[in-house]
Protein backbone atom coordinates (compact mmCIF):
# COMPACT_ATOMS: atom_id res chain seq x y z
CA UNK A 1 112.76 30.21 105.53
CA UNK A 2 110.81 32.34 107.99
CA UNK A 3 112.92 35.12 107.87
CA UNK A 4 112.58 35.74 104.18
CA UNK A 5 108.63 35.96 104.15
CA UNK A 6 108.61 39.33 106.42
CA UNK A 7 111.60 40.90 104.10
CA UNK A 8 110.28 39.81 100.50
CA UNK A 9 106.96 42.68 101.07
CA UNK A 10 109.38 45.26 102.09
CA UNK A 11 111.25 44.49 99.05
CA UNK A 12 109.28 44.90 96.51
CA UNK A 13 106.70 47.34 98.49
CA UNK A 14 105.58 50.64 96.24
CA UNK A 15 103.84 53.31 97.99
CA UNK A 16 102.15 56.47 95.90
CA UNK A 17 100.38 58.98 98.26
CA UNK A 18 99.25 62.49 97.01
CA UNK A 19 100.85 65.47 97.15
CA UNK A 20 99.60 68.07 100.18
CA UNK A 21 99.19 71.61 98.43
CA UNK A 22 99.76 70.17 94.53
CA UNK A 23 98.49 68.05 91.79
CA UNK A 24 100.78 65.11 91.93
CA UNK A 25 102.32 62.11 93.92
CA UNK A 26 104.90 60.80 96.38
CA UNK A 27 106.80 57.53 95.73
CA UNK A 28 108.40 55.38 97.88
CA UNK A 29 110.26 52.15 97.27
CA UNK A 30 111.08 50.58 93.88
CA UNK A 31 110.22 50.49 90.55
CA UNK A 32 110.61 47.29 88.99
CA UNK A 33 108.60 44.32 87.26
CA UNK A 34 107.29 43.56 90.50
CA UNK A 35 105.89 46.72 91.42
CA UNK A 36 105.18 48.04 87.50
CA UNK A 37 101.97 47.46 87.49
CA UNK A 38 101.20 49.74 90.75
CA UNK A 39 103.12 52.32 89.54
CA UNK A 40 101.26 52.28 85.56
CA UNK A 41 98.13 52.42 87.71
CA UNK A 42 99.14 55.75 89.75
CA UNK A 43 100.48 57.47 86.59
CA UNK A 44 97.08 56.83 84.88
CA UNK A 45 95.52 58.28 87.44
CA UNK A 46 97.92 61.42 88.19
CA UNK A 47 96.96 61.44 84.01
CA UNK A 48 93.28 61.76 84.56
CA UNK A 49 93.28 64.24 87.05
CA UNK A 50 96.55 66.44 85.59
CA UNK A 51 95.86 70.02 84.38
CA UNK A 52 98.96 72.07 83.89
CA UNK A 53 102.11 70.95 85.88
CA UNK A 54 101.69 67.78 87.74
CA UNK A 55 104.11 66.84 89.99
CA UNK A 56 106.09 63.26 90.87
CA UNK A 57 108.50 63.65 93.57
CA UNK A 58 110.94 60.41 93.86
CA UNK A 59 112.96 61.64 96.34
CA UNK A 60 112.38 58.01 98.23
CA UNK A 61 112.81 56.05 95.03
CA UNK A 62 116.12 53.70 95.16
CA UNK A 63 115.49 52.23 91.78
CA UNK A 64 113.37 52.79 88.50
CA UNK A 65 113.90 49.85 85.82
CA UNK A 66 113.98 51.19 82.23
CA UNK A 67 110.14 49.93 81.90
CA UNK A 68 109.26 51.88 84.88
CA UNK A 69 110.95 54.95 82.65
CA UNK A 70 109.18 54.32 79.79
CA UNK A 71 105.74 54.49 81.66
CA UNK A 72 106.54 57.53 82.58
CA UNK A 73 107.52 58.62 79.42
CA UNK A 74 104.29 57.69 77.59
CA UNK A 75 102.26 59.33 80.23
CA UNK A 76 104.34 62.36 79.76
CA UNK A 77 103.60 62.44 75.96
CA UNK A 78 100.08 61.17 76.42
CA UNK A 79 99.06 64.23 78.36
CA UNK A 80 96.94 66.77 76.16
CA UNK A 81 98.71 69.69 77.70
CA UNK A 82 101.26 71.20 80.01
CA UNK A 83 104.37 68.64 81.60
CA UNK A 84 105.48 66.87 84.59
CA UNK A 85 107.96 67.94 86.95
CA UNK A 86 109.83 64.96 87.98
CA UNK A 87 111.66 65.82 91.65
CA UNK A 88 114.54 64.25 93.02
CA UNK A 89 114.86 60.92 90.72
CA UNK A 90 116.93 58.01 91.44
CA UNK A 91 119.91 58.55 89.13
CA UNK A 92 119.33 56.24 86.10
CA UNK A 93 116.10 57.98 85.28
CA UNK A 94 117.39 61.89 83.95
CA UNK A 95 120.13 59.04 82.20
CA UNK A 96 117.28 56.96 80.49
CA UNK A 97 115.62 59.73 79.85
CA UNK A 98 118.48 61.11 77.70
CA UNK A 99 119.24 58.35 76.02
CA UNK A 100 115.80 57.20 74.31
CA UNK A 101 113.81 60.63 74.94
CA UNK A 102 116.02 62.97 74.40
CA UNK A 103 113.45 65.82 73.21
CA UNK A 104 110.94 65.12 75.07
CA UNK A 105 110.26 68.33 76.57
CA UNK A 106 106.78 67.04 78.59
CA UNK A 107 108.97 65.86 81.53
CA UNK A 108 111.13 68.64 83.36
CA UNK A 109 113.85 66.72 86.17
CA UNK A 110 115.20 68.46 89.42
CA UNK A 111 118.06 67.10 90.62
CA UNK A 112 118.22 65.08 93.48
């Protein structure tokens, strides 16, 4: 019983730091109903402060749920101008993208 307290944190741990040199943010961890509602609250952020190109590299992401997606998603199209560049995703999200966003041309992916 001890033993899980210490690994359950790690888990489900989300960490969002900025970018050094460009508008965006750094993501480690997973995306999933656990940690949604840190990751909602550093895309609206990375919304209000995004002029141009933002940036969201994933490159530590194992996993993105199909809400965690979506967020991204409606920030994407929520933004008055310009797109995000989405680096180095976890594999399902370039898929979910395709299959319910297919034209969304707000969000550009490079590959992992």
């Amino acid at each position: 019983m001890g033993g899980q307290g210490p690994a359950a944190p790690q888990s489900t741990a989300l960490e969002v730091d900025p970018l050094s040199g460009r508008s965006g943010i750094r993501v480690r961890g997973e995306i999933s109903e656990v940690t949604r509602p840190r990751w909602e609250h550093a895309l609206t952020e990375l919304s209000q402060r995004h002029q141009g190109v933002s940036y969201v590299e994933l490159s530590e992401v194992a996993f993105i749920d199909v809400a965690g997606v979506t967020a991204l998603a409606v920030t994407a199209m929520d933004l008055n101008s310009g797109r995000l560049v989405i680096e180095a995703p976890p594999p399902q999200l370039p898929r979910v993208l395709e299959l319910f966003w297919p034209d969304l041309d707000r969000i550009e992916v490079t590959s992992r």
